[in-house]
C-alpha atoms as a PDB file:
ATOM      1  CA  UNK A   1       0.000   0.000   0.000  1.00  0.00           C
ATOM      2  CA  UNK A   2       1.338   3.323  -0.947  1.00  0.00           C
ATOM      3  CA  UNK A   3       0.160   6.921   0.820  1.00  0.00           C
ATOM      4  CA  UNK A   4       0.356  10.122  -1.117  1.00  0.00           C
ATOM      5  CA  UNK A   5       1.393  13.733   0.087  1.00  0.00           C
ATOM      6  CA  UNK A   6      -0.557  16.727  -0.281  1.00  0.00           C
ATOM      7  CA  UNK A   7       2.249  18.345  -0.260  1.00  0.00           C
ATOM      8  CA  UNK A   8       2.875  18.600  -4.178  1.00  0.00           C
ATOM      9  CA  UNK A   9      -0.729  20.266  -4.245  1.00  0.00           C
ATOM     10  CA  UNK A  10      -0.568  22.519  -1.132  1.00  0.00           C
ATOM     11  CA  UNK A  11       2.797  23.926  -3.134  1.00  0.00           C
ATOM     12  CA  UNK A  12       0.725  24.915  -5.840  1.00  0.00           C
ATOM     13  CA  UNK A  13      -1.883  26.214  -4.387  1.00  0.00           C
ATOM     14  CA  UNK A  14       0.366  28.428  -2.326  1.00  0.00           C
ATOM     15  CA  UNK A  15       2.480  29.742  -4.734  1.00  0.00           C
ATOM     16  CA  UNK A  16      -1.098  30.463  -6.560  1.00  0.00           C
ATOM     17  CA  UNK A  17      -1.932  32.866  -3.771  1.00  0.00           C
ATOM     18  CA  UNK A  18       1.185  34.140  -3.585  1.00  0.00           C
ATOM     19  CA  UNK A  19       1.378  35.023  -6.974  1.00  0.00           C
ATOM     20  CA  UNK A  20      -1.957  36.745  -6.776  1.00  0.00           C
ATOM     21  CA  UNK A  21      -0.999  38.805  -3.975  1.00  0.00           C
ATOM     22  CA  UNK A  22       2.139  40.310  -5.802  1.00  0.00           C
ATOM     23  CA  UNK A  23      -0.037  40.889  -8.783  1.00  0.00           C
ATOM     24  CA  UNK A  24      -2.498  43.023  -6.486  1.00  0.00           C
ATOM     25  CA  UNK A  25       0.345  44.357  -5.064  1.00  0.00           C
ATOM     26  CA  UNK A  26       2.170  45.329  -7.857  1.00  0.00           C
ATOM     27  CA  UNK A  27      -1.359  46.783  -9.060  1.00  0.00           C
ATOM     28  CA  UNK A  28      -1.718  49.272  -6.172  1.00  0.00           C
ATOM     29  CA  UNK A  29       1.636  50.641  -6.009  1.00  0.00           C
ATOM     30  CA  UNK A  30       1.340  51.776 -10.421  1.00  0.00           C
ATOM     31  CA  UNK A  31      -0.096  55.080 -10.840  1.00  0.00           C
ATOM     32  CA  UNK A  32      -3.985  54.800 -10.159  1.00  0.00           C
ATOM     33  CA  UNK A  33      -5.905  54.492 -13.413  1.00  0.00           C
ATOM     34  CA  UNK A  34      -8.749  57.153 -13.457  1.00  0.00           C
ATOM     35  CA  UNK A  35     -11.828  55.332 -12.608  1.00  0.00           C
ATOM     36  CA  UNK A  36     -14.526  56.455 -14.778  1.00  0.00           C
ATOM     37  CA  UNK A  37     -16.979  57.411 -12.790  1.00  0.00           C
ATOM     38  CA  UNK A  38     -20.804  56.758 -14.177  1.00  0.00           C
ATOM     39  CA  UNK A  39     -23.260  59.113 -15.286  1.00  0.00           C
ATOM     40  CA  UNK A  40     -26.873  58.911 -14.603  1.00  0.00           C
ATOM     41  CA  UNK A  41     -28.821  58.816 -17.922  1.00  0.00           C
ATOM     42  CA  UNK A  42     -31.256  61.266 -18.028  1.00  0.00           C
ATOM     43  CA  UNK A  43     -33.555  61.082 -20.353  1.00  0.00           C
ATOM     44  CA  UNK A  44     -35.792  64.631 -21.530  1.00  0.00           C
ATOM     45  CA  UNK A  45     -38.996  65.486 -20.511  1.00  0.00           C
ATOM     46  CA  UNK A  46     -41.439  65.240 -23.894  1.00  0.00           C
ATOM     47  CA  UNK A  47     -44.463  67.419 -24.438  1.00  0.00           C
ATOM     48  CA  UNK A  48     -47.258  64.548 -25.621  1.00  0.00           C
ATOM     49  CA  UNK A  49     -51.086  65.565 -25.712  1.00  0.00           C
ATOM     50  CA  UNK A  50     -53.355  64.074 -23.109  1.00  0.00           C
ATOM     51  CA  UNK A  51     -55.970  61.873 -23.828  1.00  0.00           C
ATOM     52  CA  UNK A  52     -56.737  61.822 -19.887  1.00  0.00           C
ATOM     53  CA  UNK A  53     -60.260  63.067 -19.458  1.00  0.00           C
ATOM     54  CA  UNK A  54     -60.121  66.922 -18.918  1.00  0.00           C
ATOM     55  CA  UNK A  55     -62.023  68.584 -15.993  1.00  0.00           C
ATOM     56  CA  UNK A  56     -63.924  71.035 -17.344  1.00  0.00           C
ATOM     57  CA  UNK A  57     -65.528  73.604 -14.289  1.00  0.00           C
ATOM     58  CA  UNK A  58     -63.587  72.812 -10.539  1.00  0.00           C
ATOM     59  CA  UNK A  59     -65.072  75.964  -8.842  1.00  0.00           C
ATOM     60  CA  UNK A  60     -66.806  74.321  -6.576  1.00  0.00           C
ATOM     61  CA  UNK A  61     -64.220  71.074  -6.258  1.00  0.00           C
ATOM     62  CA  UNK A  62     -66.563  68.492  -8.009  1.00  0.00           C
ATOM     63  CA  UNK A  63     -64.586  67.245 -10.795  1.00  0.00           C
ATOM     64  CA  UNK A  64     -66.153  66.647 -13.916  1.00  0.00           C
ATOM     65  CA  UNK A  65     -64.716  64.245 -16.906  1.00  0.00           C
ATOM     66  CA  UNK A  66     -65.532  65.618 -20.076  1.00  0.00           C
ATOM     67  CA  UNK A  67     -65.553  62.505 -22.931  1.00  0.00           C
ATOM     68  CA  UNK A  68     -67.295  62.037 -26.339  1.00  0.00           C
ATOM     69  CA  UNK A  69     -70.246  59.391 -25.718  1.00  0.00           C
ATOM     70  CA  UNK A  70     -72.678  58.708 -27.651  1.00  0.00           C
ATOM     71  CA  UNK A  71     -75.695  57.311 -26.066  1.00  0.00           C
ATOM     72  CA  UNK A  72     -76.212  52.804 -27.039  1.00  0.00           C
ATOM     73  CA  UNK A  73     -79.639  52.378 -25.100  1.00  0.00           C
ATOM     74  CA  UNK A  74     -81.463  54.830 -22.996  1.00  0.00           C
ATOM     75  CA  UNK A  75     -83.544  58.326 -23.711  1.00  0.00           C
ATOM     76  CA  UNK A  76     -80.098  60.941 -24.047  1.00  0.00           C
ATOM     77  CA  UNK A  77     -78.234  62.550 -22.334  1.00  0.00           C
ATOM     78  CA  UNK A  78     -78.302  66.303 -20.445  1.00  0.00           C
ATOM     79  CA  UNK A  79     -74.781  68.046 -20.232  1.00  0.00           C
ATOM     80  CA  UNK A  80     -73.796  66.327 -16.389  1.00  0.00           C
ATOM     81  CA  UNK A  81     -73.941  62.687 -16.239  1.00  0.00           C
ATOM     82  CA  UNK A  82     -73.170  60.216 -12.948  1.00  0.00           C
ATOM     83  CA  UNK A  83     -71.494  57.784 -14.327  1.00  0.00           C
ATOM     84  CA  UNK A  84     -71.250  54.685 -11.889  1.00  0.00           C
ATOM     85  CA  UNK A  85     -69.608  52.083 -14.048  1.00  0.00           C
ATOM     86  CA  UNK A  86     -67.307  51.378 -17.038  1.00  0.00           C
ATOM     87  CA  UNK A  87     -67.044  48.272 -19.169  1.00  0.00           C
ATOM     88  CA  UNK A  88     -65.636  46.901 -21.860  1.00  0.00           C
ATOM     89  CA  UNK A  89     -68.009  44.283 -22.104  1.00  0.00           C
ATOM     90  CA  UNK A  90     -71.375  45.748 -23.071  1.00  0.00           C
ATOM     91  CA  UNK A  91     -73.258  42.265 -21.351  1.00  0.00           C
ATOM     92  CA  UNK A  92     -71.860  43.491 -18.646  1.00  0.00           C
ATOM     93  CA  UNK A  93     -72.782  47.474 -18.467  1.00  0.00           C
ATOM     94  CA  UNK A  94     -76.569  45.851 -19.531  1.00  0.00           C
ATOM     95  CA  UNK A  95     -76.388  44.245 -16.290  1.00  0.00           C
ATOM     96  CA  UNK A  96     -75.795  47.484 -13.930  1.00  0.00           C
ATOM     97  CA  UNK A  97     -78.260  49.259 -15.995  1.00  0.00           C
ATOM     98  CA  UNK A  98     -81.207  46.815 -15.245  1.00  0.00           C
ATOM     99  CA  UNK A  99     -80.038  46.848 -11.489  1.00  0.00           C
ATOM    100  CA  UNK A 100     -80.305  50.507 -12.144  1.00  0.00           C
ATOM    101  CA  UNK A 101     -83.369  50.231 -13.429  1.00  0.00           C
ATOM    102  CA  UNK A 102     -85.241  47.759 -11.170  1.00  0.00           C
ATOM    103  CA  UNK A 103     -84.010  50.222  -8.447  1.00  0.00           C
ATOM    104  CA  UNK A 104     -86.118  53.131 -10.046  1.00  0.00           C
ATOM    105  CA  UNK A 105     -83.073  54.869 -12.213  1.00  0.00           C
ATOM    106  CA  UNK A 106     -83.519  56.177 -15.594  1.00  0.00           C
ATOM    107  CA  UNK A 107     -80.370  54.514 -16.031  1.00  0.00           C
ATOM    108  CA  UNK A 108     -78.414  54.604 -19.926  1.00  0.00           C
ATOM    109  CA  UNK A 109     -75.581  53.217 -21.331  1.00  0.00           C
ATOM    110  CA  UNK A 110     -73.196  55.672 -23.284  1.00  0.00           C
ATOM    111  CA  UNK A 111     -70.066  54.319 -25.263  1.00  0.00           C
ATOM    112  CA  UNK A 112     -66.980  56.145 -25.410  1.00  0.00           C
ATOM    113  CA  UNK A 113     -65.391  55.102 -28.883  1.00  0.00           C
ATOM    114  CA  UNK A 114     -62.275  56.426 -27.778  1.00  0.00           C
ATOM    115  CA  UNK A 115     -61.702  54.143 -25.213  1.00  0.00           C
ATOM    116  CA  UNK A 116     -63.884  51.258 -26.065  1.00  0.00           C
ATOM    117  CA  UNK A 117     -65.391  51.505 -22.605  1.00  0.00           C
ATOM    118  CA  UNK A 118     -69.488  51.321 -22.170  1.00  0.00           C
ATOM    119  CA  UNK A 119     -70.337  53.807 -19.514  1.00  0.00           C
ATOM    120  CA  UNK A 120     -73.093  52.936 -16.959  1.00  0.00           C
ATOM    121  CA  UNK A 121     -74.894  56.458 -16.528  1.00  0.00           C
ATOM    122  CA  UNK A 122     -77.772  56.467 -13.443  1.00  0.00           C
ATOM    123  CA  UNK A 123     -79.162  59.936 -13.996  1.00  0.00           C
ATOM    124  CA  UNK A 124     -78.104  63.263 -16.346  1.00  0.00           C
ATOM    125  CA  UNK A 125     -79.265  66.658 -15.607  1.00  0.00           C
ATOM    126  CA  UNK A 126     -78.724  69.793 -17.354  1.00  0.00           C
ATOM    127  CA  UNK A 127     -76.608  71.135 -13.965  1.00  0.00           C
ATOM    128  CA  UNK A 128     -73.370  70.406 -12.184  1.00  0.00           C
ATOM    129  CA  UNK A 129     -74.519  71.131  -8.930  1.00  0.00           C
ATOM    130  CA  UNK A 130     -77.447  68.496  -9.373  1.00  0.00           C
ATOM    131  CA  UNK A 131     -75.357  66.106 -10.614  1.00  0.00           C
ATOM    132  CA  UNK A 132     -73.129  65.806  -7.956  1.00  0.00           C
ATOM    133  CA  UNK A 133     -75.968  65.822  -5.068  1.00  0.00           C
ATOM    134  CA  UNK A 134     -77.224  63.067  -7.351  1.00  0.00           C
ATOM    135  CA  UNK A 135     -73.595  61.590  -7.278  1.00  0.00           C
ATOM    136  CA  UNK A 136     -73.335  62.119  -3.610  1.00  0.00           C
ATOM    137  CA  UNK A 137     -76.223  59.961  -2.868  1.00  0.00           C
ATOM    138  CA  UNK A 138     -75.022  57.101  -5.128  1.00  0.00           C
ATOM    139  CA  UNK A 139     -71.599  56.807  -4.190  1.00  0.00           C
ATOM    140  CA  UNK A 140     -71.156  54.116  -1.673  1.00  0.00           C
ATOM    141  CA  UNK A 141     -74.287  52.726  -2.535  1.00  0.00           C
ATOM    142  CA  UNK A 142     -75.540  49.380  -3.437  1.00  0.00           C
ATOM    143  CA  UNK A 143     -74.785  49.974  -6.844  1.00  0.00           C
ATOM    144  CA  UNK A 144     -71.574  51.616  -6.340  1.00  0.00           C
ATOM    145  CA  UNK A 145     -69.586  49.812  -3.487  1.00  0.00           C
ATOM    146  CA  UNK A 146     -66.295  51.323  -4.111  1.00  0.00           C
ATOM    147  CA  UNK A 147     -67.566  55.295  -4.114  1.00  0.00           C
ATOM    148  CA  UNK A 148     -65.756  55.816  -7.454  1.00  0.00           C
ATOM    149  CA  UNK A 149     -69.078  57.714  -9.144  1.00  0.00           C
ATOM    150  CA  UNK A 150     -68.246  59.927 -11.372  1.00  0.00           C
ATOM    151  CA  UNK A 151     -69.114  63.193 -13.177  1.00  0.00           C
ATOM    152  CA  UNK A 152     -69.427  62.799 -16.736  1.00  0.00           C
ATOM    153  CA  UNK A 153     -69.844  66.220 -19.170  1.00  0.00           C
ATOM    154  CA  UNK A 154     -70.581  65.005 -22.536  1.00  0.00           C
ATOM    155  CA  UNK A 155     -69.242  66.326 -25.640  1.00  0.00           C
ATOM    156  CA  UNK A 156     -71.263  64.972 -29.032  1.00  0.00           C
END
């Protein structure tokens, strides 16, 4: 039976390190190479027009959304709406509106091309200030869990 050293192999590895360490060495004592240091990309602010919903009249802090809809089933529309849901599904906006409905809402169902997106409307009325008391009571309501009710100014 025969045994093997490790020395042979511990010989390499330290001369290895040892070689490394007078290459680092050797490294830190030449003249520093400027380090480039790196610049944060910034990339310019560009000027592109909205097609967020505008708020037309904030006087009295009631937003408003103005949008071009044109009115899919129900009797038309005055210039405030309350909109209280948006699909893109119209099975599913006919759904709301009979809720609406069998609650006692004149409610209509306006499509904004734009967007592809049916809007839900519960009541119009030719003012702002009636449309949001109107809004006011249906926000948080049955039909409108989340209180996102909207204002809704229609364009044609």
């Amino acid at each position: 039976m025969s045994f093997t050293g490790c020395k042979s192999s511990e010989s390499a590895y330290k001369k290895a390190y040892e070689k490394a360490q007078a290459q680092a060495a050797q490294q830190q004592t030449q003249t520093p190479v400027q380090q480039q240091t790196e610049v944060p990309v910034v990339v310019p602010v560009q000027t592109v027009p909205s097609n967020q919903t505008q708020v037309v009249d904030n006087l009295d802090n009631v937003s408003v959304r103005q949008e071009r809809v044109a009115v899919v089933s129900g009797a038309g529309l005055k210039n405030y709406s309350v909109v209280v849901g948006s699909f893109s599904v119209i099975a599913n906006a006919e759904g709301l509106q009979q809720r609406l409905k069998n609650a006692g809402y004149d409610a209509q169902i306006a499509k904004n091309e734009e967007r592809g997106m049916y809007r839900v409307i519960a009541s119009t009325f030719d003012t702002k200030a009636e449309a949001a008391a109107s809004r006011n009571n249906i926000s948080g309501g049955q039909f409108n869990p989340n209180g996102d009710a909207w204002l809704l100014f229609c364009t044609r």
